[in-house]
N, C-alpha and C. Protein backbone atom coordinates (compact mmCIF):
# COMPACT_ATOMS: atom_id res chain seq x y z
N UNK A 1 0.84 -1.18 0.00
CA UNK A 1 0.00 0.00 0.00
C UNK A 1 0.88 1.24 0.00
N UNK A 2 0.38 1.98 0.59
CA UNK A 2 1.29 3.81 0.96
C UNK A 2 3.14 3.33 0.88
N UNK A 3 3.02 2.32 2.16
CA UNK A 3 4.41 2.12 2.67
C UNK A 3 5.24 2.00 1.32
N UNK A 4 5.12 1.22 0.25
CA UNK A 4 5.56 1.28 -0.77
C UNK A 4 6.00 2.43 -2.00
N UNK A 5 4.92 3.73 -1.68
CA UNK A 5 4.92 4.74 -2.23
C UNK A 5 6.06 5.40 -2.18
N UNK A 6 6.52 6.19 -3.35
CA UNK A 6 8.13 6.56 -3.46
C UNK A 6 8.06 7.76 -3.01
N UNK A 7 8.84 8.42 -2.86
CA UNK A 7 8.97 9.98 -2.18
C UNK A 7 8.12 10.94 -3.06
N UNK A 8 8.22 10.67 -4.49
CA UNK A 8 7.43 12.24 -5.08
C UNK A 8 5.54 11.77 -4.55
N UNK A 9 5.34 10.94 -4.08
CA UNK A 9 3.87 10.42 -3.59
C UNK A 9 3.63 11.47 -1.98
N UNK A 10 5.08 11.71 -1.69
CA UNK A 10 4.80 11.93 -0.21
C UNK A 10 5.31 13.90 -0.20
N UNK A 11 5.94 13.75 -1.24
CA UNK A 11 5.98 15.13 -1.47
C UNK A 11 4.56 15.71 -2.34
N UNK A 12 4.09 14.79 -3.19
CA UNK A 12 3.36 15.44 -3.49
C UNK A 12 1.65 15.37 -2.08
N UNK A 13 2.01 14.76 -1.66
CA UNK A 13 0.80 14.81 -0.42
C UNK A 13 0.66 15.92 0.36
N UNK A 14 2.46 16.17 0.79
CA UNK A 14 2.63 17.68 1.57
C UNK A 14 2.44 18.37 1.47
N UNK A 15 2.69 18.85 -0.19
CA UNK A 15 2.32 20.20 -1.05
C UNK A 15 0.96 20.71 -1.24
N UNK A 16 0.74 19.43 -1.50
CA UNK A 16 -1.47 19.41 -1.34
C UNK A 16 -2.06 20.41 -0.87
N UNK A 17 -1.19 20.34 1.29
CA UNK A 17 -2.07 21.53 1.89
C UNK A 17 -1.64 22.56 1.54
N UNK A 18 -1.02 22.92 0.97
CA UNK A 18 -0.38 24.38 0.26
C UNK A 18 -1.43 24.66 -1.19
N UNK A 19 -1.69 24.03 -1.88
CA UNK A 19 -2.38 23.44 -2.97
C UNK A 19 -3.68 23.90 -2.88
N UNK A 20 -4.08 23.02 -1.26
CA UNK A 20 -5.74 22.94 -1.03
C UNK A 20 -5.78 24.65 -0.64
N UNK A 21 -5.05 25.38 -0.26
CA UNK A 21 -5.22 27.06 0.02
C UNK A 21 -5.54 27.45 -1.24
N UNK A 22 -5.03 27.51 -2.16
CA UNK A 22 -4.83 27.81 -3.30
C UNK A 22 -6.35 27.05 -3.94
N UNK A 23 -6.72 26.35 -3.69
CA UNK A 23 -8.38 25.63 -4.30
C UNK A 23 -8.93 26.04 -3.84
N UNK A 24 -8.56 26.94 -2.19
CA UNK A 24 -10.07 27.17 -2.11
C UNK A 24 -10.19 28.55 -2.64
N UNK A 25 -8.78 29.62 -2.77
CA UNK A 25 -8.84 30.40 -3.37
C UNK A 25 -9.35 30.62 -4.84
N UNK A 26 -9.29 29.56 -5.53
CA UNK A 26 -9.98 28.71 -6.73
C UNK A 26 -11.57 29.36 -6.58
N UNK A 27 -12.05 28.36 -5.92
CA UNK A 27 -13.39 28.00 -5.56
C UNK A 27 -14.09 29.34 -5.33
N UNK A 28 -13.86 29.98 -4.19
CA UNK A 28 -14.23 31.72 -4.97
C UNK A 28 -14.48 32.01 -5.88
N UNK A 29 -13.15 32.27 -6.04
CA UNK A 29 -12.93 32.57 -7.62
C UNK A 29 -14.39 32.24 -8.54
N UNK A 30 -14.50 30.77 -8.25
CA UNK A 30 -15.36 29.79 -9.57
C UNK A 30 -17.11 30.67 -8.96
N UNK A 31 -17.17 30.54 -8.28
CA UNK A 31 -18.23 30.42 -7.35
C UNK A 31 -19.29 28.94 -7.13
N UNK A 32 -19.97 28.63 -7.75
CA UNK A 32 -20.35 27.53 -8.47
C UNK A 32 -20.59 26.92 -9.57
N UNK A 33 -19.46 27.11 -9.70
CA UNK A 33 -19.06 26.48 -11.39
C UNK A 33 -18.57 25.01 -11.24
N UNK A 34 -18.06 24.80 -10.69
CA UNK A 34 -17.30 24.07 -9.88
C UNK A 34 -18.57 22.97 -10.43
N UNK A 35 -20.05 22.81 -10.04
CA UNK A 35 -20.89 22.29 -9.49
C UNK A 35 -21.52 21.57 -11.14
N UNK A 36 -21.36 22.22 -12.02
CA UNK A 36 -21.68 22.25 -13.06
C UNK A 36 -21.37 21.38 -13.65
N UNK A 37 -19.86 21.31 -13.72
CA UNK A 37 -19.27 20.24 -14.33
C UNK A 37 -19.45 19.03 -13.75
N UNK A 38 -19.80 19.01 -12.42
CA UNK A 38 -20.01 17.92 -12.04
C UNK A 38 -21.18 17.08 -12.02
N UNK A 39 -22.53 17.99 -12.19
CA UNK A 39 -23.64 18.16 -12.81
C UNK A 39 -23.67 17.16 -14.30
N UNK A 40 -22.81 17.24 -15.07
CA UNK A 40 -22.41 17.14 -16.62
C UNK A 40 -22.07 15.67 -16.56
N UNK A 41 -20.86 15.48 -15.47
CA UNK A 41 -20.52 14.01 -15.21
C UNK A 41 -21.61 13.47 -14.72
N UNK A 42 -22.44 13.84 -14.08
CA UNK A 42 -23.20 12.97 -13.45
C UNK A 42 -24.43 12.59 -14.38
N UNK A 43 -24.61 13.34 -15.13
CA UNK A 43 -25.36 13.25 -16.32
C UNK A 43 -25.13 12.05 -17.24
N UNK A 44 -24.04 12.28 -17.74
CA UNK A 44 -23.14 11.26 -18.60
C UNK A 44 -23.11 9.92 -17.77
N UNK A 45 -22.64 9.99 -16.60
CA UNK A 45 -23.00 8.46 -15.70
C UNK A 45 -24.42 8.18 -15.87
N UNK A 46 -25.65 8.69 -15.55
CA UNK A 46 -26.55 8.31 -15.85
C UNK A 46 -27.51 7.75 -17.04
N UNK A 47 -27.14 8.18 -17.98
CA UNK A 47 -26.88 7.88 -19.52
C UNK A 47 -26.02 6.60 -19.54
N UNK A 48 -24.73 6.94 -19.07
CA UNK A 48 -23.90 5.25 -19.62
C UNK A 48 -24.36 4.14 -18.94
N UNK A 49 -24.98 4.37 -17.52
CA UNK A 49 -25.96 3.31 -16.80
C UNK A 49 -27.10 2.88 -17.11
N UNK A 50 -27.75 3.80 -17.71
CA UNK A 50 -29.13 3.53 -18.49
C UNK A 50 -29.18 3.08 -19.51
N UNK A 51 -28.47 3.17 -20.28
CA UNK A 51 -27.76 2.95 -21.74
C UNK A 51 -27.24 1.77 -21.47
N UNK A 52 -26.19 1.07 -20.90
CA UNK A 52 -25.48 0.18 -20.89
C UNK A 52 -25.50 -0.82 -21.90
N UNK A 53 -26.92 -1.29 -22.09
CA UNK A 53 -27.35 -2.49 -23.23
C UNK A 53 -27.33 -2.62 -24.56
N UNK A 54 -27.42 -0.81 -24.65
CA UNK A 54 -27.58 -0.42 -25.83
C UNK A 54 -25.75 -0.36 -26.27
N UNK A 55 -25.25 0.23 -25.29
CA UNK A 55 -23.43 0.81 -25.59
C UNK A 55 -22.62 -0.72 -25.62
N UNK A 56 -23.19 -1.69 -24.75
CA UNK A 56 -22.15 -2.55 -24.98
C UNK A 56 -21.45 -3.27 -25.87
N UNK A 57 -22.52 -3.53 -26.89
CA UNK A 57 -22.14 -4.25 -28.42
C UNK A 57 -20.84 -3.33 -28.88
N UNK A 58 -21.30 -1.91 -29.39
CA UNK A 58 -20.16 -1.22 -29.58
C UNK A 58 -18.74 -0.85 -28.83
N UNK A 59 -18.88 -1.61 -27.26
CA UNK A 59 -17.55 -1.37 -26.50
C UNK A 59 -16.75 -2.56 -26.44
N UNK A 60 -17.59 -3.33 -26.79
CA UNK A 60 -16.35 -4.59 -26.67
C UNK A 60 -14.78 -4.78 -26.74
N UNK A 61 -14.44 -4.10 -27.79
CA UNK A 61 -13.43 -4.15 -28.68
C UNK A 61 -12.81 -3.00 -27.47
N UNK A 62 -13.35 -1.70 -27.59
CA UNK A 62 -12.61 -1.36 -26.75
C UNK A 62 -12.33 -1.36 -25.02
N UNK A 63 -13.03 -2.05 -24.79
CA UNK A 63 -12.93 -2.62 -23.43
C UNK A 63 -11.77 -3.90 -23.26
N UNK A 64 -11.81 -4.70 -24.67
CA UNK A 64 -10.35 -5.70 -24.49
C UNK A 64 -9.45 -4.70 -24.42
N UNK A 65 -9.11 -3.78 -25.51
CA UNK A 65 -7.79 -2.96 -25.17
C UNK A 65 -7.55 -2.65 -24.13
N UNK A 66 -8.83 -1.76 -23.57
CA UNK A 66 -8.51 -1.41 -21.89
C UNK A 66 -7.65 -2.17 -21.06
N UNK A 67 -8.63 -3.83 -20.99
CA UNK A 67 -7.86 -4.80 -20.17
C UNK A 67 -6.57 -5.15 -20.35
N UNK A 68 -6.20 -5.14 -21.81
CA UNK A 68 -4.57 -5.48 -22.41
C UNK A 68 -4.18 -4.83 -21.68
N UNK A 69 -4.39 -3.56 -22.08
CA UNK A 69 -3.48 -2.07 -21.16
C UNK A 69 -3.26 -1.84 -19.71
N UNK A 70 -4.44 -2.45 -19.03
CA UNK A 70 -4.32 -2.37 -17.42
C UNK A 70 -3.15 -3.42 -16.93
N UNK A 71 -3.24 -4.47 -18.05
CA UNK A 71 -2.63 -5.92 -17.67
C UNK A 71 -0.94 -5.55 -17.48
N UNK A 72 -0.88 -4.98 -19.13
CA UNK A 72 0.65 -4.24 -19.11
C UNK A 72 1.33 -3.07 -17.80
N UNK A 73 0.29 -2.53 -17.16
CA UNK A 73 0.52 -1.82 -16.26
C UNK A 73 1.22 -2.34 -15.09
N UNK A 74 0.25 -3.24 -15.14
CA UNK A 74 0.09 -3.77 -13.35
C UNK A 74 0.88 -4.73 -13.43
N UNK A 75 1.41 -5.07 -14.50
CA UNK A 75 2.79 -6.09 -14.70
C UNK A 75 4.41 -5.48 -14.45
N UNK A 76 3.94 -3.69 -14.77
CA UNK A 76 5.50 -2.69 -14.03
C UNK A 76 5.24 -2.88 -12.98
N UNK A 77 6.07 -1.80 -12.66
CA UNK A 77 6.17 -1.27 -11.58
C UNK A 77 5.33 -0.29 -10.76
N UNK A 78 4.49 -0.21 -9.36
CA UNK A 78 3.84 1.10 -9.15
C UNK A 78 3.86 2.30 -9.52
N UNK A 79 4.79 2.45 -9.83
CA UNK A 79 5.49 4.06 -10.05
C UNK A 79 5.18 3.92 -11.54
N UNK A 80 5.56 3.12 -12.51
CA UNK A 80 5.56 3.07 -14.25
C UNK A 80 3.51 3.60 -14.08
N UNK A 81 2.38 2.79 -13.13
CA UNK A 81 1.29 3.21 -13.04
C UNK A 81 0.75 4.49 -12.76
N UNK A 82 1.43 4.79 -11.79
CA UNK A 82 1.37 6.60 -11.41
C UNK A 82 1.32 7.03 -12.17
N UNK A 83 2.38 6.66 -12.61
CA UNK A 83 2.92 8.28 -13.77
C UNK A 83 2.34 8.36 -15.37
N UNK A 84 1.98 6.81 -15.51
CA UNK A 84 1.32 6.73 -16.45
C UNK A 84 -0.07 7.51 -16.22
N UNK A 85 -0.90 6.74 -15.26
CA UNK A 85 -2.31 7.63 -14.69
C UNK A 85 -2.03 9.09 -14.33
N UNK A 86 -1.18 9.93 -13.94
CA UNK A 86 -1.09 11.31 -13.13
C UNK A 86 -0.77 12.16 -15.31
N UNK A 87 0.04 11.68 -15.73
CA UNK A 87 0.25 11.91 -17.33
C UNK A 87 -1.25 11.73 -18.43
N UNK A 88 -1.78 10.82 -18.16
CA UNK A 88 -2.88 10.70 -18.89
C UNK A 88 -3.75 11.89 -18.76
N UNK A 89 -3.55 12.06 -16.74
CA UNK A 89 -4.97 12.95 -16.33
C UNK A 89 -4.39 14.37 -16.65
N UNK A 90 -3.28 14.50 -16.86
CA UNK A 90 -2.67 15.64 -16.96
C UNK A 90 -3.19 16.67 -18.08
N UNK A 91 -2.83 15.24 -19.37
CA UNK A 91 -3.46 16.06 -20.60
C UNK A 91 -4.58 16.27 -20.80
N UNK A 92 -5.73 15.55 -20.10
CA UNK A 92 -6.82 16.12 -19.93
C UNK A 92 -7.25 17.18 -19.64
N UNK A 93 -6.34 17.60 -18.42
CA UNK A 93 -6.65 18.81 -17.42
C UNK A 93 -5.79 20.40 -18.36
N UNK A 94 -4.79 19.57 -18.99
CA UNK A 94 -4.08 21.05 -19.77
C UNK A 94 -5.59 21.12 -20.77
N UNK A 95 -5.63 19.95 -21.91
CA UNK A 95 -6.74 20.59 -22.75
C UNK A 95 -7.92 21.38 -22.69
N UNK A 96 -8.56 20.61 -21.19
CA UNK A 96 -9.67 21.41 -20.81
C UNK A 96 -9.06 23.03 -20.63
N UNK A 97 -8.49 23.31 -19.76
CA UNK A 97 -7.74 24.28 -19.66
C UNK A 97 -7.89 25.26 -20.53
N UNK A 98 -6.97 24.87 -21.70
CA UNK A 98 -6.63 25.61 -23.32
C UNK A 98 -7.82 25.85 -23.58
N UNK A 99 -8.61 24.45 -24.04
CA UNK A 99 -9.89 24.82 -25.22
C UNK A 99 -10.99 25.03 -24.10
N UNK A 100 -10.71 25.15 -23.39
CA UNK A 100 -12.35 25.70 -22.48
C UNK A 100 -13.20 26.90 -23.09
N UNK A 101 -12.88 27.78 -22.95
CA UNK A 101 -13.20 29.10 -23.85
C UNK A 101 -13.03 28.74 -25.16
N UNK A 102 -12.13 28.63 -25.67
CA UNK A 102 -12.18 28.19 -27.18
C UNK A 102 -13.54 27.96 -27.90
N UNK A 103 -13.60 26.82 -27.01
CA UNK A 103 -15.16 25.71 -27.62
C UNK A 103 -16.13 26.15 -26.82
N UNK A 104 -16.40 27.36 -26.54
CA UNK A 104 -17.82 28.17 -25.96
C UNK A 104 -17.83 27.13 -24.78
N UNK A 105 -16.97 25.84 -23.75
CA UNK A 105 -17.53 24.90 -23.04
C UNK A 105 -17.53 23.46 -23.52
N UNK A 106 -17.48 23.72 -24.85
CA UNK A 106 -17.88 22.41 -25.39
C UNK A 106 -16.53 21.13 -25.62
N UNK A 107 -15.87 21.48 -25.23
CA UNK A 107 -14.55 20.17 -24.85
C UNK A 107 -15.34 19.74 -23.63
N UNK A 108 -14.72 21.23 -22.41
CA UNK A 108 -14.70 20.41 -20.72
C UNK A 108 -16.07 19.91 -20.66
N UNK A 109 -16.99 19.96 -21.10
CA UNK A 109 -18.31 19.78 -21.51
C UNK A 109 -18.08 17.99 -21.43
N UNK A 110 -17.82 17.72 -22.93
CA UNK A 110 -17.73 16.32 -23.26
C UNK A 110 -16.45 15.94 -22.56
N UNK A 111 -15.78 16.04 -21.92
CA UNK A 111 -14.79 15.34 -21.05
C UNK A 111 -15.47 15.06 -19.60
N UNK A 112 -16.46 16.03 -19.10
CA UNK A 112 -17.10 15.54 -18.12
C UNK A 112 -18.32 14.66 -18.62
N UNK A 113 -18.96 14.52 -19.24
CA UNK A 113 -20.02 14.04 -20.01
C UNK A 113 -19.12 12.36 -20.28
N UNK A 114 -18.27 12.59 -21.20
CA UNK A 114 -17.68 11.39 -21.62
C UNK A 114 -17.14 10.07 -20.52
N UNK A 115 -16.65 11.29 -19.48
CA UNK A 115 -16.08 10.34 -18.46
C UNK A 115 -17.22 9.67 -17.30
N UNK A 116 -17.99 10.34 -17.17
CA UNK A 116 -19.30 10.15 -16.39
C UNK A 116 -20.23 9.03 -16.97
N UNK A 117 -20.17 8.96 -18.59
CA UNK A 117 -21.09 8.15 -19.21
C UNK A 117 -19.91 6.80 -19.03
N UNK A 118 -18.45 6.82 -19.27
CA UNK A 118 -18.05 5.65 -18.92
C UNK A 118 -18.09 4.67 -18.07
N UNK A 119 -17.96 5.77 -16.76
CA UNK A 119 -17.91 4.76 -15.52
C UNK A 119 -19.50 4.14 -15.21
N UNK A 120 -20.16 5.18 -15.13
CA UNK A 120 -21.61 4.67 -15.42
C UNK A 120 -21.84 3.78 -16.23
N UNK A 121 -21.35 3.03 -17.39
CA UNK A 121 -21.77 2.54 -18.23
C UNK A 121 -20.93 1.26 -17.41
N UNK A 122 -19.61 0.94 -17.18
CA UNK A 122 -19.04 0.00 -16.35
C UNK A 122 -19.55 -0.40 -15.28
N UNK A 123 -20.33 0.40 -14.61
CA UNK A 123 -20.69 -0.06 -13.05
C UNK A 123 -22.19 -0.59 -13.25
N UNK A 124 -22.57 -0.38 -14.92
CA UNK A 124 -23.90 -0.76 -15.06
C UNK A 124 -23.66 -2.56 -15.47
N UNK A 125 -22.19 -2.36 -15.81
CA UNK A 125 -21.94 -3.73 -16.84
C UNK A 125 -21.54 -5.04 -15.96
N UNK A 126 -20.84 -3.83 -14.44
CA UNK A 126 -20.26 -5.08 -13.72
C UNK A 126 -21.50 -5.82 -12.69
N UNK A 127 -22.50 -4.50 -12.76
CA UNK A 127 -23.91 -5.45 -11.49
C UNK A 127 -24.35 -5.87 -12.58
N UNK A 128 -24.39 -5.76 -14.17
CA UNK A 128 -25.19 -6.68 -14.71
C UNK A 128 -25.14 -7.93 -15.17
N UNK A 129 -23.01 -7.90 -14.89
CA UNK A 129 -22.65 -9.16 -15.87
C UNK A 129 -22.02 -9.69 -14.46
N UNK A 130 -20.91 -9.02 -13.72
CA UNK A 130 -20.21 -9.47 -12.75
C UNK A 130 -21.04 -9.34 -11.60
N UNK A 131 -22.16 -9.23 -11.14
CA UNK A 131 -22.74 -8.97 -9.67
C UNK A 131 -22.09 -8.08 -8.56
N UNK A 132 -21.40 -7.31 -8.99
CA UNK A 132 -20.95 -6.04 -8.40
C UNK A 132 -22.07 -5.28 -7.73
N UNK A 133 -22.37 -5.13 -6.32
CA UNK A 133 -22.96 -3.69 -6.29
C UNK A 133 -22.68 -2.77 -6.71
N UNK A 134 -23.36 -1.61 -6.74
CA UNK A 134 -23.03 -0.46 -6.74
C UNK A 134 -22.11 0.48 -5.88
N UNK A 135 -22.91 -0.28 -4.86
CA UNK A 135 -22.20 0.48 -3.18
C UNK A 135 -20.32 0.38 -3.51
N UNK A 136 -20.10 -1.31 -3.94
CA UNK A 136 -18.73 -1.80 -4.28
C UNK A 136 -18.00 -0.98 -5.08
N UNK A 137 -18.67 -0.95 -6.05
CA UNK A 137 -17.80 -0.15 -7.58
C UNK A 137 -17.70 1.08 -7.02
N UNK A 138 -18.68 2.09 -6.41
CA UNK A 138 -18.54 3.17 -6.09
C UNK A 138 -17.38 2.91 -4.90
N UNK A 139 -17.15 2.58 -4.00
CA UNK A 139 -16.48 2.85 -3.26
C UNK A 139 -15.24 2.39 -3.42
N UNK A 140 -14.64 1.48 -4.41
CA UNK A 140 -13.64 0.91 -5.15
C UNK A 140 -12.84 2.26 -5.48
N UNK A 141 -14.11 2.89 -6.43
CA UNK A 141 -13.47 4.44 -7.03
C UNK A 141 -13.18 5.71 -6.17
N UNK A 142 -13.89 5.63 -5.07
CA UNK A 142 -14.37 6.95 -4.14
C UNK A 142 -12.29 6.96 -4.12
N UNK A 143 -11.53 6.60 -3.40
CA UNK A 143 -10.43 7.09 -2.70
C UNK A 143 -9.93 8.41 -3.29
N UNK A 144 -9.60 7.86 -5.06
CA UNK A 144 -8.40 8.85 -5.82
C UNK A 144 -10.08 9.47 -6.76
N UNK A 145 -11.49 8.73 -6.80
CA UNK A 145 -12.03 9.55 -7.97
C UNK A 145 -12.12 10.74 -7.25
N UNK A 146 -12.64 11.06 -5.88
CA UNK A 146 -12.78 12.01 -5.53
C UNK A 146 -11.84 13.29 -5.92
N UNK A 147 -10.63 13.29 -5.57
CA UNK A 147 -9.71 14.08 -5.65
C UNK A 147 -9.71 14.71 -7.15
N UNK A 148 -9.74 13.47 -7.95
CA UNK A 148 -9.08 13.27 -9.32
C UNK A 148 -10.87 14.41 -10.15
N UNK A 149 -11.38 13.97 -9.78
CA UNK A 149 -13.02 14.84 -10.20
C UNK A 149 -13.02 16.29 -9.78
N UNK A 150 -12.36 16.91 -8.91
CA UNK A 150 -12.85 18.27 -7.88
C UNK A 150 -11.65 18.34 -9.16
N UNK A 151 -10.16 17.74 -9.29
CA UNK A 151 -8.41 18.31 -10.28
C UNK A 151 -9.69 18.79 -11.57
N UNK A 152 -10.20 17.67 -12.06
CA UNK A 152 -10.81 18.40 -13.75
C UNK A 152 -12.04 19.34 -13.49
N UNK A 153 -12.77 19.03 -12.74
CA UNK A 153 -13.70 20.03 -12.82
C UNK A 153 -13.11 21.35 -12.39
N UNK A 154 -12.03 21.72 -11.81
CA UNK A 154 -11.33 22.87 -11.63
C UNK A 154 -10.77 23.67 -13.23
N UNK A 155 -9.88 22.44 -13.49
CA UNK A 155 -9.46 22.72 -14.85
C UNK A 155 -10.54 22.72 -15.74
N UNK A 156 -11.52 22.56 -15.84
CA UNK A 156 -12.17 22.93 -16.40
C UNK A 156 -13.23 24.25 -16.17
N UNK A 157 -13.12 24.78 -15.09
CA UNK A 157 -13.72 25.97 -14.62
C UNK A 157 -12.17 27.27 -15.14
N UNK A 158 -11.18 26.82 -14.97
CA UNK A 158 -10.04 27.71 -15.18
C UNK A 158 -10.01 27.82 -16.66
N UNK A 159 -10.08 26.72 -17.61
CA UNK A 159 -10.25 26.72 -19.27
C UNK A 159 -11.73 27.86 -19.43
N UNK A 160 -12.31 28.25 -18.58
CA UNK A 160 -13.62 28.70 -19.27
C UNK A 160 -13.60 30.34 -19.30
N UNK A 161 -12.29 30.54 -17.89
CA UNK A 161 -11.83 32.04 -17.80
C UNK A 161 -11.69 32.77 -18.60
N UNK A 162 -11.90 33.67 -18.62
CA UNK A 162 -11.41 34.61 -19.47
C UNK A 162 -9.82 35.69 -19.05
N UNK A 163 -8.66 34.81 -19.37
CA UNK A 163 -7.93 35.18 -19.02
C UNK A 163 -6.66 34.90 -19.29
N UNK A 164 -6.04 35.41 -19.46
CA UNK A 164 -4.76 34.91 -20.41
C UNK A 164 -4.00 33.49 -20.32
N UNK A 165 -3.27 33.20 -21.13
CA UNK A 165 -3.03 31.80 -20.99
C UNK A 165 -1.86 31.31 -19.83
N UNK A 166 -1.21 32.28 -19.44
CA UNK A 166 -0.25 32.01 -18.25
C UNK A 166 -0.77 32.12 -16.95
N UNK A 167 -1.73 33.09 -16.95
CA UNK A 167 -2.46 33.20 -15.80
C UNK A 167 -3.13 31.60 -15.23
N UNK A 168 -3.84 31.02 -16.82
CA UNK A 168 -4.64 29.98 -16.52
C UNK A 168 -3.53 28.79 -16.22
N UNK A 169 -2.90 28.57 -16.76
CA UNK A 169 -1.28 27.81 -16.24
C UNK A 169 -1.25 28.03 -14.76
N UNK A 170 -0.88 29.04 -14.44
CA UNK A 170 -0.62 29.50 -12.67
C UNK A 170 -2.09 28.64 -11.77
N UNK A 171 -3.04 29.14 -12.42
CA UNK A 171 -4.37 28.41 -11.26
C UNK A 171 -4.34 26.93 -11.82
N UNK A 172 -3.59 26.27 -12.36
CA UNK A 172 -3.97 24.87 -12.55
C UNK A 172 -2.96 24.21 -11.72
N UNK A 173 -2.35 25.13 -10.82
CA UNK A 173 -1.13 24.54 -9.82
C UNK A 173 -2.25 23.54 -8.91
N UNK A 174 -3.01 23.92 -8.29
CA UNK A 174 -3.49 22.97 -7.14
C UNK A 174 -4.58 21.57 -8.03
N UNK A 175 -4.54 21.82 -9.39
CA UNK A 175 -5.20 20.88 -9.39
C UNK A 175 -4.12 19.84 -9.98
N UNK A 176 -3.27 20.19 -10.00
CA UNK A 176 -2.01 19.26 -10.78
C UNK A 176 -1.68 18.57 -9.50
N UNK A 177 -1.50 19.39 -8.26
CA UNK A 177 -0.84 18.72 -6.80
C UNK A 177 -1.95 17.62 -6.80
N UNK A 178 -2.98 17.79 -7.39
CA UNK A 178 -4.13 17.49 -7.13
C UNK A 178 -4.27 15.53 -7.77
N UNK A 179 -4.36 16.31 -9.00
CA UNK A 179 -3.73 15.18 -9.71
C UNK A 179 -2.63 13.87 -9.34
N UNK A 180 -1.54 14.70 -8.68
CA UNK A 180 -0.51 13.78 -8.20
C UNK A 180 -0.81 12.84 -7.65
N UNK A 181 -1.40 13.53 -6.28
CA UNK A 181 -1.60 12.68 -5.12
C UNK A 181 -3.05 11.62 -5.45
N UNK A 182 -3.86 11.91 -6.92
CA UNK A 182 -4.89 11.29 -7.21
C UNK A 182 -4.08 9.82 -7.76
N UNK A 183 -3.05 10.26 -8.37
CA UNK A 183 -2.78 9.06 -9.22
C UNK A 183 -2.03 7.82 -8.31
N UNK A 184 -1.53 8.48 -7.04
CA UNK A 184 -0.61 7.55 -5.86
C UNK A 184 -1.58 7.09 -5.58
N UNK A 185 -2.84 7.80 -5.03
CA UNK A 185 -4.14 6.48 -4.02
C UNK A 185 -4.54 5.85 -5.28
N UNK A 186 -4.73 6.18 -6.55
CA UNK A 186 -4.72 5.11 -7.37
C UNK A 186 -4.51 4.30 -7.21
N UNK A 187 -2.92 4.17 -7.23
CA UNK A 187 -2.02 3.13 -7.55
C UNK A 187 -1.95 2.45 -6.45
N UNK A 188 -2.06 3.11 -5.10
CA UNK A 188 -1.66 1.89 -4.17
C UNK A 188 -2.78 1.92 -3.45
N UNK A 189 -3.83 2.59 -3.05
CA UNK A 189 -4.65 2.39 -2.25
C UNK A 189 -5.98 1.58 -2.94
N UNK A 190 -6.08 2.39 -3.78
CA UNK A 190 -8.03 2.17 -4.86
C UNK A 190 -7.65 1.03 -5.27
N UNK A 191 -6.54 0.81 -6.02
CA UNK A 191 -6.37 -0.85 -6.42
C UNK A 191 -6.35 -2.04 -6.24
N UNK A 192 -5.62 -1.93 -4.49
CA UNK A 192 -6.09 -2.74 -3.49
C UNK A 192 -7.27 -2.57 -2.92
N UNK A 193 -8.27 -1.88 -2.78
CA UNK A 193 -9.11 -1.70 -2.35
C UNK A 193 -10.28 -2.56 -3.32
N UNK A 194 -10.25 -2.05 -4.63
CA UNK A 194 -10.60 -2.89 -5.46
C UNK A 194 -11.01 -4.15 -5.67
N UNK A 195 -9.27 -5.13 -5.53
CA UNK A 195 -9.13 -6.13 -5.33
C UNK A 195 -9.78 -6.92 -4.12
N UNK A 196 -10.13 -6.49 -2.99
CA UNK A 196 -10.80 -6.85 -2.22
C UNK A 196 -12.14 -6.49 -2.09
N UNK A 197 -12.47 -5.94 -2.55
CA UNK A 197 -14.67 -5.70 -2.21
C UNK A 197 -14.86 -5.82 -3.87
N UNK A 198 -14.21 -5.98 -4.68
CA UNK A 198 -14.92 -6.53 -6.29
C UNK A 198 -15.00 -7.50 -6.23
């Protein structure tokens, strides 16, 4: 678990509360915007749960890749997983960022939408095919989704600013700390956690 976690896991934990000042200075900022995006995901989960029967024929294919890909992961090293997961979420969080304004909304839009209809659509697939509760899958995800949901819906409230592009760089500091420490309980906590109540 943790004990295993390498130093940038524990630096990036420290920095956090420095981070979390800076989010809530954010959060002002946003006022409830914040709420919106999350609104959007939750939307999209409800859709990919409701949907499920209809989406699955077309996910197959990409649901083996998924598994290939998790398989290759979890066959490195913890750290090769981090950084892979904290990098993935990264470019998410720069794009939203960039094209937020750009696309009148309409990226961070479908990135919360998209990601909301996924997991929803998985947690519909695993009580329907694997006998998963809900309670399970959700709380499998709760450790790092939490964190990892408040990092994009930020970056995605900062992409919608109107405000120059270095500025928006500077406020995506706490959701990157944010990020970090999302991708360590990933890796060592949610996974094991996983492994035992799935």
């Amino acid at each position: 678990m943790c004990s295993s976690a390498p130093e940038w896991c524990s630096w990036a934990t420290s920095s956090l509360e420095g981070w979390w000042r800076k989010l809530s200075e954010l959060e002002k900022l946003f006022n409830k915007k914040l709420f919106v995006w999350g609104g959007i995901f939750a939307l999209g989960a409800a859709c990919g749960a409701l949907g499920h029967k209809a989406i699955l024929p077309h996910m197959v294919s990409l649901i083996d890749v998924g598994l290939r890909a998790s398989g290759r992961l979890s066959a490195g090293s913890g750290v090769e997983a981090a950084l892979f997961i904290f990098m993935k979420n990264l470019s998410v969080v720069f794009l939203c960022a960039l094209l937020g304004r750009g696309t009148r909304g309409t990226f961070p839009a479908l990135v919360c939408f998209i990601n909301g209809g996924i997991l929803g659509f998985l947690g519909a697939v695993m009580r329907a095919y694997g006998d998963v509760s809900w309670w399970r899958y959700v709380a499998a995800l709760s450790p790092h989704g939490v964190i990892e949901l408040v990092a994009v819906f930020a970056a995605c409230t900062v992409g919608m600013l109107k405000a120059p592009v270095k500025k928006k760089l500077r406020l995506l500091g706490a959701p990157l700390a944010m990020l970090a420490v999302a991708a360590c309980v990933e890796t060592w906590i949610s996974s094991g956690l996983a492994s035992r109540i799935l």
